[in-house]
N, C-alpha and C. Protein backbone atom coordinates (compact mmCIF):
# COMPACT_ATOMS: atom_id res chain seq x y z
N UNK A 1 -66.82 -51.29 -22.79
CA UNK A 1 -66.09 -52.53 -23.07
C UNK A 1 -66.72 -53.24 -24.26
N UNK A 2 -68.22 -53.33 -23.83
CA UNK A 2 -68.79 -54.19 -24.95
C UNK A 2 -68.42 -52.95 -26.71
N UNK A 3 -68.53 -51.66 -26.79
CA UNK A 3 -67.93 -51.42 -27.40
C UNK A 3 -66.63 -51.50 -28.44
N UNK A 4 -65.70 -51.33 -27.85
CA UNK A 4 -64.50 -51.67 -28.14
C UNK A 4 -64.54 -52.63 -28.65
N UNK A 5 -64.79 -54.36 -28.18
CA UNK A 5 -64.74 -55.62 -28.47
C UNK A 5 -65.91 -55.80 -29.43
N UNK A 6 -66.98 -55.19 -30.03
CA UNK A 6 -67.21 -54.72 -31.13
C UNK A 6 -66.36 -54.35 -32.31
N UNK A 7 -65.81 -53.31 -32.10
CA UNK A 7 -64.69 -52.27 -32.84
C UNK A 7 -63.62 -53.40 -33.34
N UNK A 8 -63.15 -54.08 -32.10
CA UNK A 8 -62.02 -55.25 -32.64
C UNK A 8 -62.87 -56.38 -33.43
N UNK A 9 -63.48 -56.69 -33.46
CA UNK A 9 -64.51 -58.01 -34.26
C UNK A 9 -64.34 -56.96 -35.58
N UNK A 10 -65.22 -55.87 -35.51
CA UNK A 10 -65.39 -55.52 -37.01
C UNK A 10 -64.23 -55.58 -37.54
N UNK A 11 -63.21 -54.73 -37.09
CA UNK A 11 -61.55 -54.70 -37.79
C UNK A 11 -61.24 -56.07 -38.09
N UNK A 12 -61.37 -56.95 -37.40
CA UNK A 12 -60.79 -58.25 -37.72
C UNK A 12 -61.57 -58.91 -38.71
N UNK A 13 -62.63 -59.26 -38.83
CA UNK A 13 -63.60 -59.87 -39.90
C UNK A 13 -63.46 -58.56 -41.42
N UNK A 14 -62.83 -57.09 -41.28
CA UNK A 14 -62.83 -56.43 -42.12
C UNK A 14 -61.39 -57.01 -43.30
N UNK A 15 -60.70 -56.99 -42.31
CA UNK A 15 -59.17 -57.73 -42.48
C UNK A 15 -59.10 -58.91 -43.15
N UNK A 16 -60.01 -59.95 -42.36
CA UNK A 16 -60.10 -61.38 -43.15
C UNK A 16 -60.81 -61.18 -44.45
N UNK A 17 -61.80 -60.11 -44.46
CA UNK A 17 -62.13 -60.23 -45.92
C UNK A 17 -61.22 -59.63 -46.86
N UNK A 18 -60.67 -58.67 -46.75
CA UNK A 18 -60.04 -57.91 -47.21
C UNK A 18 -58.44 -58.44 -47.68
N UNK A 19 -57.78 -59.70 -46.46
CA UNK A 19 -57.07 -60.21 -47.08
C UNK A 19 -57.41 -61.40 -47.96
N UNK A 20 -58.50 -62.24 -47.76
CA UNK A 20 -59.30 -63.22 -48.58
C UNK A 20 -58.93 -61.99 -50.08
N UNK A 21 -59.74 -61.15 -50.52
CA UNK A 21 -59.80 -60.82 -51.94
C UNK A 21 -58.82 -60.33 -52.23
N UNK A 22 -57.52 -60.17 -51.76
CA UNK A 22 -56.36 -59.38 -51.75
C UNK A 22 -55.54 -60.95 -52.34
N UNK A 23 -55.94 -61.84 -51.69
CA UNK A 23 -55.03 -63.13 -51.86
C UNK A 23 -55.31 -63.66 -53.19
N UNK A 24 -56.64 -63.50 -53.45
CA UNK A 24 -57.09 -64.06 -55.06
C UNK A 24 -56.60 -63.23 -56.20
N UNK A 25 -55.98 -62.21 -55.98
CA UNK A 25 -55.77 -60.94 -57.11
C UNK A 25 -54.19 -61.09 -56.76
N UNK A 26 -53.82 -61.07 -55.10
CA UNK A 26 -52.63 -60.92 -55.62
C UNK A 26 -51.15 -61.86 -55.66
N UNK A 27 -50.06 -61.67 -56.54
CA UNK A 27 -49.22 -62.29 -56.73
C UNK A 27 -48.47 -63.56 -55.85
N UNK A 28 -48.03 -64.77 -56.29
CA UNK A 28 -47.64 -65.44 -55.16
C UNK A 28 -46.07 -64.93 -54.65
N UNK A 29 -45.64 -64.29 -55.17
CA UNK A 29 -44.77 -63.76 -54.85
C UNK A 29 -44.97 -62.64 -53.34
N UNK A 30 -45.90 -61.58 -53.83
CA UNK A 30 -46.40 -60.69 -52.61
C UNK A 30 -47.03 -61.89 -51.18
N UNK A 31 -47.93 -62.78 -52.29
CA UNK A 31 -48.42 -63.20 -50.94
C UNK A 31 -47.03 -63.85 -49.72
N UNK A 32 -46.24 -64.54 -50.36
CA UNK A 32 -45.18 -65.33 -49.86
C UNK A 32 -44.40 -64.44 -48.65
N UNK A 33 -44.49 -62.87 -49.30
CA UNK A 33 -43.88 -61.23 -48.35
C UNK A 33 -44.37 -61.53 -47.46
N UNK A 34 -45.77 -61.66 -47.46
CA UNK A 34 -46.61 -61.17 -46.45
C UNK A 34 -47.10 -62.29 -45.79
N UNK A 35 -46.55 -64.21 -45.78
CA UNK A 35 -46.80 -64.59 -44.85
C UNK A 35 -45.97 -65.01 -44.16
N UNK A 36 -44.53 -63.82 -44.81
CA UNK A 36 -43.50 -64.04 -43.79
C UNK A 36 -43.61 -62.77 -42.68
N UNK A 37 -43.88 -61.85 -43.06
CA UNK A 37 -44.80 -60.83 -42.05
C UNK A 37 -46.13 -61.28 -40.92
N UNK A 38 -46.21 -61.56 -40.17
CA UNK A 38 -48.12 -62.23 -40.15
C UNK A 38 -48.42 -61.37 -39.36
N UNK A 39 -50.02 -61.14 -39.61
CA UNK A 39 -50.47 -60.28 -38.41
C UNK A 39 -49.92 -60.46 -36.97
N UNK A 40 -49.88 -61.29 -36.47
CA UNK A 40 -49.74 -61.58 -35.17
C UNK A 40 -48.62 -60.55 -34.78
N UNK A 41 -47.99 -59.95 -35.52
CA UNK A 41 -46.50 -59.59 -34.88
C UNK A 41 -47.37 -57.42 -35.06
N UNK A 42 -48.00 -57.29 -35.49
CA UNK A 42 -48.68 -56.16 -34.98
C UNK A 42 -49.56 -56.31 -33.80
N UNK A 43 -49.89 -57.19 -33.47
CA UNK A 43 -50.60 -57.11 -31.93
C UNK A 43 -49.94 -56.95 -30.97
């Protein structure tokens, strides 16, 4: 268990960074796509 809930922390803090430098580079147009998409709707 303690595993797993590891595994999900890293993915998620990998994500926040990953969309953090994704947001500074990319377009407001893309970003606007994608916060009509939000993560929440893949969980």
């Amino acid at each position: 268990m303690d595993m797993t809930l590891q595994i999900l922390v890293s993915l998620s803090t990998a994500m926040l960074t990953g969309l953090g430098i994704m947001s500074m580079f990319a377009p407001q147009k893309w970003w606007v796509t994608f916060q009509s998409h939000p993560m929440a709707s893949l969980v």
